[in-house]
C-alpha atoms as a PDB file:
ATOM      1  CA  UNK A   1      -3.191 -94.652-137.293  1.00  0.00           C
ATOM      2  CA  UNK A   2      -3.446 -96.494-140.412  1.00  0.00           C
ATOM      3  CA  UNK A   3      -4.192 -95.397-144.544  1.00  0.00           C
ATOM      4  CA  UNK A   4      -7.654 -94.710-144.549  1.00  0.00           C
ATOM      5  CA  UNK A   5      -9.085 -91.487-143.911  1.00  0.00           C
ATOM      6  CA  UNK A   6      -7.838 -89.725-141.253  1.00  0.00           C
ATOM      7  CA  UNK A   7     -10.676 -87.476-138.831  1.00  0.00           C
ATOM      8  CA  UNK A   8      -9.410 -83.986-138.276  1.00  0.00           C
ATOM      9  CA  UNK A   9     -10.996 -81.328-136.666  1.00  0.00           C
ATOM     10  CA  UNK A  10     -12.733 -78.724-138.017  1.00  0.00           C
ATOM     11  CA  UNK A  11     -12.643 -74.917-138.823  1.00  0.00           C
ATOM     12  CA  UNK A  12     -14.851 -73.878-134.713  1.00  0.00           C
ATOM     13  CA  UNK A  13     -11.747 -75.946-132.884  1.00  0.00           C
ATOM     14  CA  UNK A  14      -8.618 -76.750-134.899  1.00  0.00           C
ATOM     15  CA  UNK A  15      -5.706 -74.751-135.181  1.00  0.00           C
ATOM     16  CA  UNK A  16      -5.888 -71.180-136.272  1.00  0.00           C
ATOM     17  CA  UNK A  17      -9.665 -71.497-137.186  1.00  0.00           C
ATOM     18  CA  UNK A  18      -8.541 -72.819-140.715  1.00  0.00           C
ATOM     19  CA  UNK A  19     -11.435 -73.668-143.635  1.00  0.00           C
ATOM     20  CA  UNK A  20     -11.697 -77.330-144.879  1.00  0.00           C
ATOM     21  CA  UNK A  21     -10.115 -76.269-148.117  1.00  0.00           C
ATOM     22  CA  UNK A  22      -6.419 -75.587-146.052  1.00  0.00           C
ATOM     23  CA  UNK A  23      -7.238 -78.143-143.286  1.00  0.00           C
ATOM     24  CA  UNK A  24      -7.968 -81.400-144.603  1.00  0.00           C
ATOM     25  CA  UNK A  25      -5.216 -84.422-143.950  1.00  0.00           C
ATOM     26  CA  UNK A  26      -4.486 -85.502-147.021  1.00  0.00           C
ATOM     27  CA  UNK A  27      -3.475 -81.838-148.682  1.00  0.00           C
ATOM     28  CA  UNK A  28      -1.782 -80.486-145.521  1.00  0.00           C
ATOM     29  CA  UNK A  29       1.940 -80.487-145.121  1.00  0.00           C
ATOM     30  CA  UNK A  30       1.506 -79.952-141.029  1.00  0.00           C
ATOM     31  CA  UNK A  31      -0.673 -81.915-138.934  1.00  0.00           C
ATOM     32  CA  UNK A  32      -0.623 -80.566-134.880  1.00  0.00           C
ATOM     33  CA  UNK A  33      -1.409 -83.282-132.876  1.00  0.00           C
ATOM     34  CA  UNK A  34      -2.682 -82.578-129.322  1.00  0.00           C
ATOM     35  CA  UNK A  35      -1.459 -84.966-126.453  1.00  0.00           C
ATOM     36  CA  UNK A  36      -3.303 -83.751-123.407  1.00  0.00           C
ATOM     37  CA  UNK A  37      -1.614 -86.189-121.076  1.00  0.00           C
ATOM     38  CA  UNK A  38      -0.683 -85.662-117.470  1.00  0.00           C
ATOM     39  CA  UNK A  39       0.037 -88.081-114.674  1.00  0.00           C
ATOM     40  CA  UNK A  40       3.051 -86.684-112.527  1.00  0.00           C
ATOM     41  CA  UNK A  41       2.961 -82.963-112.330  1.00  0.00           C
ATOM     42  CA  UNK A  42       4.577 -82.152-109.413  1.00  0.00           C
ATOM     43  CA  UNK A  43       3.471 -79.016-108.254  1.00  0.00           C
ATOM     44  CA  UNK A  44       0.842 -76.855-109.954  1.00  0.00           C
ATOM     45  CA  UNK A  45      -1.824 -78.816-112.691  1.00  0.00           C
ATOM     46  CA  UNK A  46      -3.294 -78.610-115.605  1.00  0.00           C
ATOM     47  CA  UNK A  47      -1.752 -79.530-118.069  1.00  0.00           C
ATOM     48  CA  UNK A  48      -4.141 -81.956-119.421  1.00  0.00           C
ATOM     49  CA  UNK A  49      -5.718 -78.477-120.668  1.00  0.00           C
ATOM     50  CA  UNK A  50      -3.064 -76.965-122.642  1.00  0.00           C
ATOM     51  CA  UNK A  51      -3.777 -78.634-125.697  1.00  0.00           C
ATOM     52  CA  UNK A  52      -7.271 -77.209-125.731  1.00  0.00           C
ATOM     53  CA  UNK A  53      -6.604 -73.839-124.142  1.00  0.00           C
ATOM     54  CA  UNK A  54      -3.986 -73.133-127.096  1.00  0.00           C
ATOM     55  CA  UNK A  55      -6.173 -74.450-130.042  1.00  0.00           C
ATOM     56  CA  UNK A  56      -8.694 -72.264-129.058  1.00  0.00           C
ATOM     57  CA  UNK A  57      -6.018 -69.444-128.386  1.00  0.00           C
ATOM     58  CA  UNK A  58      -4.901 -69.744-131.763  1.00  0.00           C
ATOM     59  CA  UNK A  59      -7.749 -68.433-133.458  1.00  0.00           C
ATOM     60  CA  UNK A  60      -6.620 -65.008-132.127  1.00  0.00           C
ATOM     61  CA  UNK A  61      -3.435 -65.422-133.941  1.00  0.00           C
ATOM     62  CA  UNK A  62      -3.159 -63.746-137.367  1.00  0.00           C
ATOM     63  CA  UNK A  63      -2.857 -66.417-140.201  1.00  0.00           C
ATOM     64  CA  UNK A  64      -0.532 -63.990-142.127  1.00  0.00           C
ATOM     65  CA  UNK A  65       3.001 -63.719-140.247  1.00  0.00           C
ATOM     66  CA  UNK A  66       4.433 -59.924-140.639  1.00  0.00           C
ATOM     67  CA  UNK A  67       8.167 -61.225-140.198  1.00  0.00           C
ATOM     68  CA  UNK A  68       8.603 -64.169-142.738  1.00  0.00           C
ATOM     69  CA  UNK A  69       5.839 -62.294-144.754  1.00  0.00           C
ATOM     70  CA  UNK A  70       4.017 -65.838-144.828  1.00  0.00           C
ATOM     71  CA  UNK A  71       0.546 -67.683-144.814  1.00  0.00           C
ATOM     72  CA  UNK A  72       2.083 -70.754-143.645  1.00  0.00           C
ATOM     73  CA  UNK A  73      -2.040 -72.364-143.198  1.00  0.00           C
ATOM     74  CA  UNK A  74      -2.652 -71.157-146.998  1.00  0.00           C
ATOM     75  CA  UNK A  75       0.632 -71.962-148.486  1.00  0.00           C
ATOM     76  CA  UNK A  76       1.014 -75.792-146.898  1.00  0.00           C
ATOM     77  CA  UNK A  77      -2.000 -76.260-144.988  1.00  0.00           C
ATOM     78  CA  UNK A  78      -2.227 -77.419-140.786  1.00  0.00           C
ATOM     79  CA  UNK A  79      -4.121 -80.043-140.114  1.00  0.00           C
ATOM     80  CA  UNK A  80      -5.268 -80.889-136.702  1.00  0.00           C
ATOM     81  CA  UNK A  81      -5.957 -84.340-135.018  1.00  0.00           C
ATOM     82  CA  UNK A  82      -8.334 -84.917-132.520  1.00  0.00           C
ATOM     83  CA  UNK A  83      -6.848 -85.303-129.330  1.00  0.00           C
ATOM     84  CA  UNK A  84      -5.043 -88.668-128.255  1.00  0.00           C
ATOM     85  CA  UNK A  85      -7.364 -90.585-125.875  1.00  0.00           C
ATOM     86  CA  UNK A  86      -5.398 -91.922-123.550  1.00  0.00           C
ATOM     87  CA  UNK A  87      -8.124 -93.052-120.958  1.00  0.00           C
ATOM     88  CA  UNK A  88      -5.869 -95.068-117.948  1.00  0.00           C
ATOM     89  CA  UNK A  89      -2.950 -95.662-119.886  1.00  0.00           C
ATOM     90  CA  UNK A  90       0.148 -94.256-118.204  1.00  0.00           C
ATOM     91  CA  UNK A  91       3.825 -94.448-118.272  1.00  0.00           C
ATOM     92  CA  UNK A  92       5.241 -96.840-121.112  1.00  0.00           C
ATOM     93  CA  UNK A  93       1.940 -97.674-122.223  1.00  0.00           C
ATOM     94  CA  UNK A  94       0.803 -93.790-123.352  1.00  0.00           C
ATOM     95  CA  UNK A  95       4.028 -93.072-124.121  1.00  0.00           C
ATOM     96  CA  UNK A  96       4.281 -96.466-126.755  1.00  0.00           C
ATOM     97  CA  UNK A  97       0.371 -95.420-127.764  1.00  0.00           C
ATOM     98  CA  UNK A  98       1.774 -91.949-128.943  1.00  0.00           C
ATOM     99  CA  UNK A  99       4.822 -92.904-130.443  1.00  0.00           C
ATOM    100  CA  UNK A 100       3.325 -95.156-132.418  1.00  0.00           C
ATOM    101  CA  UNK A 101       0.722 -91.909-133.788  1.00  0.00           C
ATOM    102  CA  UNK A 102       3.771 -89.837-134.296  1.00  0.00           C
ATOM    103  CA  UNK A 103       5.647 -92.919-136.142  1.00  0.00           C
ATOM    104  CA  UNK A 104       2.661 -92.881-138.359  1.00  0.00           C
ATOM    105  CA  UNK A 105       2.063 -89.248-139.122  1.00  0.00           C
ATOM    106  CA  UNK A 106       6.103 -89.119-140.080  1.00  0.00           C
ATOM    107  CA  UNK A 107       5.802 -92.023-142.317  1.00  0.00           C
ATOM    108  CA  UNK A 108       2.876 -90.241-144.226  1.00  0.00           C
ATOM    109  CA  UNK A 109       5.336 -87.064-144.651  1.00  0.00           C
ATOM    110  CA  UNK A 110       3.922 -84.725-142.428  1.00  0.00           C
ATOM    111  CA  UNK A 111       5.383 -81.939-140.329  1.00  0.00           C
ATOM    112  CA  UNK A 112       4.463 -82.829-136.737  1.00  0.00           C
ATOM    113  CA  UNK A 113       3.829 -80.339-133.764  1.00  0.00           C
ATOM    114  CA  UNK A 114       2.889 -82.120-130.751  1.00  0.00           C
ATOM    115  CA  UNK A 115       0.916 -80.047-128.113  1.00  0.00           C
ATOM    116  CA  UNK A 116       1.146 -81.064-124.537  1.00  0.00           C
ATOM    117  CA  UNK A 117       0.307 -81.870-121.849  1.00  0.00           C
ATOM    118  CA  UNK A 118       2.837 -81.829-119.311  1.00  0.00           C
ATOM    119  CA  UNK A 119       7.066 -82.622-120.816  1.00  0.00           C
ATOM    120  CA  UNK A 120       6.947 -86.452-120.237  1.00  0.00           C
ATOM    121  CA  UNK A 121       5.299 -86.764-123.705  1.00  0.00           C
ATOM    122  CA  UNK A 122       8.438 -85.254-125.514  1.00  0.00           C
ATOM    123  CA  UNK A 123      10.066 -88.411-125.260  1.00  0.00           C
ATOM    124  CA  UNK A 124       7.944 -90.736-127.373  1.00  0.00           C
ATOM    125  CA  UNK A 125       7.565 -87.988-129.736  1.00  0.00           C
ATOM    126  CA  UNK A 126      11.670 -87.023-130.060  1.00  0.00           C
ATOM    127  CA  UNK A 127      11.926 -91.423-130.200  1.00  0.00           C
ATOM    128  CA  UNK A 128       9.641 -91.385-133.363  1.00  0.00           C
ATOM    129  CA  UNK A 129      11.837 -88.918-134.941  1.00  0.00           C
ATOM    130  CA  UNK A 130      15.313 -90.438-133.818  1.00  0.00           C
ATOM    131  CA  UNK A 131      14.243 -93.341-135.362  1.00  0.00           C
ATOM    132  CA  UNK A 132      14.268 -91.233-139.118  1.00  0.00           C
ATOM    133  CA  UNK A 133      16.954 -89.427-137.787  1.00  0.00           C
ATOM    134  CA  UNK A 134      19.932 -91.026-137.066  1.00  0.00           C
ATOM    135  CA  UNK A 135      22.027 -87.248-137.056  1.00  0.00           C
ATOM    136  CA  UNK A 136      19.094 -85.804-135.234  1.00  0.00           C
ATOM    137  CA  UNK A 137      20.030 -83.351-132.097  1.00  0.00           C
ATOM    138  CA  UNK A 138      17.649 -81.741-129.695  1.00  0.00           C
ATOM    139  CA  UNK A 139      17.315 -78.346-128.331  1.00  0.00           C
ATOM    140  CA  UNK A 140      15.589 -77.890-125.271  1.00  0.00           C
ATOM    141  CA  UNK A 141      14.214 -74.701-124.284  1.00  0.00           C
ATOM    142  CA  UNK A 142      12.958 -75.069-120.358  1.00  0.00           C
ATOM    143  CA  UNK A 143      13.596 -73.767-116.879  1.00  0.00           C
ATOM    144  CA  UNK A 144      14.038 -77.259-115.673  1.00  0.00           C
ATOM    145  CA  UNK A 145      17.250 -80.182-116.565  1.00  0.00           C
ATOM    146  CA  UNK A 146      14.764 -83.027-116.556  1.00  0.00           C
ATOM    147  CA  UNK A 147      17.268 -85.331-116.206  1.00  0.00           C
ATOM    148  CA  UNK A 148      16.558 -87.073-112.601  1.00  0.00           C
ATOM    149  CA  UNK A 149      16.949 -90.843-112.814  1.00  0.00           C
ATOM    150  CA  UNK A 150      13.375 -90.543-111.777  1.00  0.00           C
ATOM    151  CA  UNK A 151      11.339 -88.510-109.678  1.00  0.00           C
ATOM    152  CA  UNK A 152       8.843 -89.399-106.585  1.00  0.00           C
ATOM    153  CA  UNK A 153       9.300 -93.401-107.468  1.00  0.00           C
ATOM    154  CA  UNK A 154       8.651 -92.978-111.340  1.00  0.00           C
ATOM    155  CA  UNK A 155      11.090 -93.153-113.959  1.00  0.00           C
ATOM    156  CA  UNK A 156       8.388 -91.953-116.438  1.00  0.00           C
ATOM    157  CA  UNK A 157       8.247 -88.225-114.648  1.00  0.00           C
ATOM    158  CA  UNK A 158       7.733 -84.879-116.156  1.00  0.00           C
ATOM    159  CA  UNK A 159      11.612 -84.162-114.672  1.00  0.00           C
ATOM    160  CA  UNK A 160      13.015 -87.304-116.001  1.00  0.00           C
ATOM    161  CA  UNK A 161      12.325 -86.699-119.342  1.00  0.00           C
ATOM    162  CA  UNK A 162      15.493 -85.551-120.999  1.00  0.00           C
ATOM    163  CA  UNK A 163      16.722 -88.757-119.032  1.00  0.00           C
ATOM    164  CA  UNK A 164      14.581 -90.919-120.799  1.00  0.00           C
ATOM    165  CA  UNK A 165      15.808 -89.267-123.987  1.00  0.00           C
ATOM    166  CA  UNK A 166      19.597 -90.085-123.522  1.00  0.00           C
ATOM    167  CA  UNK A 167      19.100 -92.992-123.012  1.00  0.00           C
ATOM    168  CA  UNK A 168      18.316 -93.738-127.339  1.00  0.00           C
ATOM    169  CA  UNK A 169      20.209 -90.296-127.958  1.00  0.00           C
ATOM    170  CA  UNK A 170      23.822 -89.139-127.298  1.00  0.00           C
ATOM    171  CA  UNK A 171      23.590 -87.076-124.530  1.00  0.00           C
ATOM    172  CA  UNK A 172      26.213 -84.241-126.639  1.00  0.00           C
ATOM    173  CA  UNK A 173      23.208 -83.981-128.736  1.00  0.00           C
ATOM    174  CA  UNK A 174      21.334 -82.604-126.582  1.00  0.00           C
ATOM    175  CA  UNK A 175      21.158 -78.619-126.097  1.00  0.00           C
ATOM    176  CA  UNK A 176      19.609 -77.104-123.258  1.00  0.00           C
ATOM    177  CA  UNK A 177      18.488 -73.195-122.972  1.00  0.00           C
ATOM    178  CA  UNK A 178      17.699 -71.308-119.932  1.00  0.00           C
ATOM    179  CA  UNK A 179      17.623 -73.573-117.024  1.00  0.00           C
ATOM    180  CA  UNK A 180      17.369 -72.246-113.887  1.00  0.00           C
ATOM    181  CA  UNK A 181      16.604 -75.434-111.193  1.00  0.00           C
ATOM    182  CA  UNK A 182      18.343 -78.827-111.019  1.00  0.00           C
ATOM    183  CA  UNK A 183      19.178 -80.737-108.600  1.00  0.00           C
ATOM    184  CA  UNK A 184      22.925 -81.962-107.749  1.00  0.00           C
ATOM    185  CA  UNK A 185      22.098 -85.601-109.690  1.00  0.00           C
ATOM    186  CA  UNK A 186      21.791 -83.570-112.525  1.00  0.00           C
ATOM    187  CA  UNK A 187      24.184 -81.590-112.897  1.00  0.00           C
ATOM    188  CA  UNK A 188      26.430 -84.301-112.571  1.00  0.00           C
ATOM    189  CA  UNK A 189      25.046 -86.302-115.369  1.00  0.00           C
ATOM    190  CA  UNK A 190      25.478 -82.730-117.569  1.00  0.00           C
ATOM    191  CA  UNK A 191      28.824 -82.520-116.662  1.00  0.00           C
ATOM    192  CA  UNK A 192      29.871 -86.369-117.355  1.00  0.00           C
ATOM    193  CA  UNK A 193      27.779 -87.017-120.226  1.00  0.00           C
ATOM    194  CA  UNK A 194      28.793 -83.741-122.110  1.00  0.00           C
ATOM    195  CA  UNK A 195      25.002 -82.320-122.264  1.00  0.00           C
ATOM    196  CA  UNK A 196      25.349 -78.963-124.142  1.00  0.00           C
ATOM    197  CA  UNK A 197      23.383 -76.882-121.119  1.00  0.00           C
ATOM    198  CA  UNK A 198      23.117 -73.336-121.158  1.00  0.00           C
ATOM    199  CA  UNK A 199      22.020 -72.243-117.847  1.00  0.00           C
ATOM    200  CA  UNK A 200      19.909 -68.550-117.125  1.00  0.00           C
ATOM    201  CA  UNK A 201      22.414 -67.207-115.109  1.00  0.00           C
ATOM    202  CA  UNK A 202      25.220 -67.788-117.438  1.00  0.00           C
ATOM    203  CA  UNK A 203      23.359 -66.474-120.476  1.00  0.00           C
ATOM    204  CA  UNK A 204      22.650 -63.162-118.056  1.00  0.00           C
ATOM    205  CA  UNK A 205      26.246 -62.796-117.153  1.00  0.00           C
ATOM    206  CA  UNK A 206      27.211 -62.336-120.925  1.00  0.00           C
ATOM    207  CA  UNK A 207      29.350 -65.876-121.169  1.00  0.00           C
ATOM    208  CA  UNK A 208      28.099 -66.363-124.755  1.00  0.00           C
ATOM    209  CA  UNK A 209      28.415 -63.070-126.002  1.00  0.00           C
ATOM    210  CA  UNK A 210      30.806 -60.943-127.948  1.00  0.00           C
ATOM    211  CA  UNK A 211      30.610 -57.983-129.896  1.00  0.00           C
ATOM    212  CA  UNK A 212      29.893 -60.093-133.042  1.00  0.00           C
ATOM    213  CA  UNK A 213      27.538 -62.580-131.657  1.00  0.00           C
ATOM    214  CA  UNK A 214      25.488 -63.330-128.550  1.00  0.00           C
ATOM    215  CA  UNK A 215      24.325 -66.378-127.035  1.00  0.00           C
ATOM    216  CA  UNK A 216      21.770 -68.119-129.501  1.00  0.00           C
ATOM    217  CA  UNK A 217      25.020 -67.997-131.807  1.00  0.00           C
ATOM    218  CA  UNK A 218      26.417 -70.247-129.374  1.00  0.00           C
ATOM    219  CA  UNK A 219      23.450 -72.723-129.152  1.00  0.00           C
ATOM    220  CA  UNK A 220      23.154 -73.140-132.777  1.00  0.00           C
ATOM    221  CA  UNK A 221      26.492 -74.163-133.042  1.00  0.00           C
ATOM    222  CA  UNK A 222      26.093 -76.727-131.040  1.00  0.00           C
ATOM    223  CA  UNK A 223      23.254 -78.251-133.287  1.00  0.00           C
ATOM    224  CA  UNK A 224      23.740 -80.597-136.215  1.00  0.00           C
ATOM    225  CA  UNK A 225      21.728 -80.630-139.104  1.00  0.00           C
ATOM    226  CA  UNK A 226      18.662 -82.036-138.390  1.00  0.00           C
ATOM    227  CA  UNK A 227      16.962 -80.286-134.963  1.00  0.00           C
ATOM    228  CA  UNK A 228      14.030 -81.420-133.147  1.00  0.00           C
ATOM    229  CA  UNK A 229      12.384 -78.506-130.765  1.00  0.00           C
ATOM    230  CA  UNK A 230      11.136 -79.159-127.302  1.00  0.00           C
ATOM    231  CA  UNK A 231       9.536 -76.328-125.627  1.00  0.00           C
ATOM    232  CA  UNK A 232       8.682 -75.949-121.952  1.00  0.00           C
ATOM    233  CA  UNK A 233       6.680 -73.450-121.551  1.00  0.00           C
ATOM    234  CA  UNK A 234       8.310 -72.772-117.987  1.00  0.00           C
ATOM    235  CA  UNK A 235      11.295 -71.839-120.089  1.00  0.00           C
ATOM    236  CA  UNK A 236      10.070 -68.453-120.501  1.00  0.00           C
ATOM    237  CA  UNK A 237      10.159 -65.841-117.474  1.00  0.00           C
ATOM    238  CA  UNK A 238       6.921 -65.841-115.240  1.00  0.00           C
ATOM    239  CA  UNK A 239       6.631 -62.381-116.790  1.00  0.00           C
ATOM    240  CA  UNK A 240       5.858 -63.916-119.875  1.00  0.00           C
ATOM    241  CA  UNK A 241       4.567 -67.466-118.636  1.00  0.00           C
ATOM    242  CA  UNK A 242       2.414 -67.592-115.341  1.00  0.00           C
ATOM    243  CA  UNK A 243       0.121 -70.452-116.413  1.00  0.00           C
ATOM    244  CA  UNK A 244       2.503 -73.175-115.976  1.00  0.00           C
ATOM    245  CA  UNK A 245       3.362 -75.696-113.107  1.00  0.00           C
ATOM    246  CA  UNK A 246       6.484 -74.674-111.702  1.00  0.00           C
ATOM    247  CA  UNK A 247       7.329 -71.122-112.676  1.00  0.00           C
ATOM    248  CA  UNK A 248      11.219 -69.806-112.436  1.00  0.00           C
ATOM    249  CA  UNK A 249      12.243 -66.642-111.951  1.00  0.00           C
ATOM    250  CA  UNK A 250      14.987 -65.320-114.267  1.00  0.00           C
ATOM    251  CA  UNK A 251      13.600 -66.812-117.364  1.00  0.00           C
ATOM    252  CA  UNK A 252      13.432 -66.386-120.974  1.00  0.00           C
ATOM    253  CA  UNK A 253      11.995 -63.325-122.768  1.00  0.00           C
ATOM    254  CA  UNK A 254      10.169 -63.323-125.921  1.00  0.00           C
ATOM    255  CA  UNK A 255      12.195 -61.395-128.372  1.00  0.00           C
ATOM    256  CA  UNK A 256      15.906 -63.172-127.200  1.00  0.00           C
ATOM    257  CA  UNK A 257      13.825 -66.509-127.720  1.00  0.00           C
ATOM    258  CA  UNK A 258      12.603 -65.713-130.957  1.00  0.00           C
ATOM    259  CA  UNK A 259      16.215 -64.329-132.166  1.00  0.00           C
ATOM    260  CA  UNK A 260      17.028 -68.091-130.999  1.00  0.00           C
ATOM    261  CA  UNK A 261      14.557 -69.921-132.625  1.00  0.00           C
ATOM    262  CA  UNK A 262      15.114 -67.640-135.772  1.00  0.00           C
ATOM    263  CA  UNK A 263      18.828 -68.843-136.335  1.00  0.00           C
ATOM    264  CA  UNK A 264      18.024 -72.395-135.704  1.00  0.00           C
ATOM    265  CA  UNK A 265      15.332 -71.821-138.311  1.00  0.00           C
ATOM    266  CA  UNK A 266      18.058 -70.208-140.717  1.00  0.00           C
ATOM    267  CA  UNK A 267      20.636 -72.533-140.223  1.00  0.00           C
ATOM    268  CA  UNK A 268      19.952 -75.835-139.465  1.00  0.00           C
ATOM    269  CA  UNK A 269      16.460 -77.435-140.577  1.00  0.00           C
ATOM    270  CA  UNK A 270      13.865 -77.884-137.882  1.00  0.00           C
ATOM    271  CA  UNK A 271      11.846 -81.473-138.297  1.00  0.00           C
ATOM    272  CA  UNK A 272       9.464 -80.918-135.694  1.00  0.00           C
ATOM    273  CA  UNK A 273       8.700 -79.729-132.258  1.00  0.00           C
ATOM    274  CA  UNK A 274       6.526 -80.024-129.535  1.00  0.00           C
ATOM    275  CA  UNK A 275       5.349 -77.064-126.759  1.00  0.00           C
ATOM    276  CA  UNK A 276       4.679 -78.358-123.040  1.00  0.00           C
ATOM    277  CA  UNK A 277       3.919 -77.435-119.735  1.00  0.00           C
ATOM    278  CA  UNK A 278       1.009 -74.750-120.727  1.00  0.00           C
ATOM    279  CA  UNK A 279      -1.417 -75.215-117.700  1.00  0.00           C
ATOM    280  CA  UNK A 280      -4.129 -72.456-118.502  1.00  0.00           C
ATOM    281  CA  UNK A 281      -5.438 -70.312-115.114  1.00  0.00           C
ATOM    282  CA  UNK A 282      -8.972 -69.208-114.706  1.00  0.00           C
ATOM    283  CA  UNK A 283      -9.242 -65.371-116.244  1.00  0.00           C
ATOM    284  CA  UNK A 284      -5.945 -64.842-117.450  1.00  0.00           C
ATOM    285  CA  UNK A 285      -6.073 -65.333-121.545  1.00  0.00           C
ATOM    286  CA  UNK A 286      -2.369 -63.800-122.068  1.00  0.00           C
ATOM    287  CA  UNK A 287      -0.436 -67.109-121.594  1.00  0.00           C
ATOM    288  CA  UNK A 288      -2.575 -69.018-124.048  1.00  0.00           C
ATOM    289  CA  UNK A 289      -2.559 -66.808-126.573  1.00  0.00           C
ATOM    290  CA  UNK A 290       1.208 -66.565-126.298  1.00  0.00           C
ATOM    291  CA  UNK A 291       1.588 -70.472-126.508  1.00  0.00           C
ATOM    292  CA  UNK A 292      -0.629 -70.329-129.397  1.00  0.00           C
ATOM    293  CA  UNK A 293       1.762 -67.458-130.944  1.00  0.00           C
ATOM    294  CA  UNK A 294       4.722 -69.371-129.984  1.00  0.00           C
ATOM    295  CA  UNK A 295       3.622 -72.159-131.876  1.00  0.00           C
ATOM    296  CA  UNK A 296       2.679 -70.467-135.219  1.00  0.00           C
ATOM    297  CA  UNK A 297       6.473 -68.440-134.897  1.00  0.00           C
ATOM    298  CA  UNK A 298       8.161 -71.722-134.603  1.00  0.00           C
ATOM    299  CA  UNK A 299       6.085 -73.090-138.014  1.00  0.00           C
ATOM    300  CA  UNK A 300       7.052 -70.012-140.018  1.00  0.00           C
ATOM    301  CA  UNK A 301      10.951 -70.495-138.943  1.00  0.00           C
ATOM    302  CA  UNK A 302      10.618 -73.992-139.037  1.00  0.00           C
ATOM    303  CA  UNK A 303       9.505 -73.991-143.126  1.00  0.00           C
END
């Protein structure tokens, strides 16, 4: 991406169904790129639809939030980019492609919101904001550790991810919420790298909370200042989330989530965030429009 004008989409397919006037590039504080990339889901697919699926979900989403009392589209304007083409490239070549478009969007001053596309995108995008950074931490919200070494031969895997991101980022900067499946390779790399993980079980048995505070108390604390959001869709309960590859049972509800994503909102200053994993199913609209929700909750917490 370079300085001259810069193609967005318009008011039939960007994101809320917002007029030129609080769309355009240029006068828009928040651009939502969509990265429709998938090359290693695992079990169900998909993904590669999610972008779509929750741009055109959003439109169904009230521009006027009744909590923060906000018009987030009218007051800063959300821009959205056509979707990244990223034809054959795979691996370190898509992920370099949109790091670079991330890189570029950051250095122009916008708020980005990355929409995936299955969760090995995350770590270009959290790179391009480490980079800015330096004090940056990461809260994950997912079912899933994602930190194999690699996975079926490829280092560049949906459940390496969070692997990929230690690697430029201390791994005691990274928080994880509500994981319920790992494998014994990674728990052992949480346990001697210091990864802040809060597992589904633990937040269930009442670990984090007292009669003063409850869990998400617990996960902010562990954040510093600046916090970059990744968000698996899978982290929610199939209750809430069916359309997504690999569904857990024992997940995330909405309201605990949002009382989550509230405080870190509050208290620490959100840079960006990206949502993941949405993998839309034939004749069931719920899940979209949720993602799409979920997206425009995180904007109004995030500024």
């Amino acid at each position: 991406m370079n300085r001259t004008r810069m193609k967005t989409l318009g008011i039939r397919s960007n994101f809320l169904g917002i007029d030129t006037q609080h769309s355009a590039f240029d006068s828009s504080a928040v651009v939502i790129l969509p990265a429709p990339y998938e090359a290693t889901v695992s079990y169900g697919g998909g993904t590669k639809h999610g972008p779509a699926a929750i741009l055109k979900a959003s439109h169904f989403v009230e521009f006027y939030d009744e909590e923060t009392g906000r018009d987030i589209s009218q007051e800063l304007g959300i821009a959205t980019m056509p979707p990244l083409a990223f034809a054959k490239k795979k691996d370190q070549a898509a992920l370099a492609m949109l790091e670079h478009a991330v890189s570029s969007l950051l250095e122009r001053g916008k708020f980005v919101v990355t929409l995936g596309g299955e969760h090995t995108i995350s770590s270009a995008v959290i790179a391009a904001h480490a980079k800015r950074l330096p004090n940056l931490s990461v809260v994950q919200f997912d079912a899933h550790s994602d930190l194999r070494d690699s996975y079926q031969g490829n280092r560049f895997s949906h459940a390496s991810v969070m692997a990929r991101v230690a690697e430029f980022l201390d791994p005691r900067r990274i928080v994880q919420v509500g994981i319920r499946a790992q494998c014994e390779e990674e728990a052992r790399f949480i346990q001697e790298k210091k990864v802040n993980t809060f597992y589904a079980h633990a937040l269930r048995d009442g670990r984090y909370t007292t009669s003063r505070s409850n869990w998400s108390d617990a996960v902010v604390s562990c954040l510093s200042e600046n916090v970059y959001i990744t968000f698996d869709v899978d982290g929610f309960d199939p209750s809430v989330m069916p359309s997504t590859g690999t569904p857990e049972p024992n997940g995330l509800y909405w309201s605990e989530t949002m009382e989550c994503l509230r405080k870190i909102g509050r208290q620490k200053k959100i840079v960006g965030f990206d949502v993941v994993e949405l993998a839309p199913l034939k004749g069931l609209s719920h899940p979209d429009l949720t993602t799409a929700k979920l997206v425009s909750k995180i904007l109004n917490y995030a500024l």
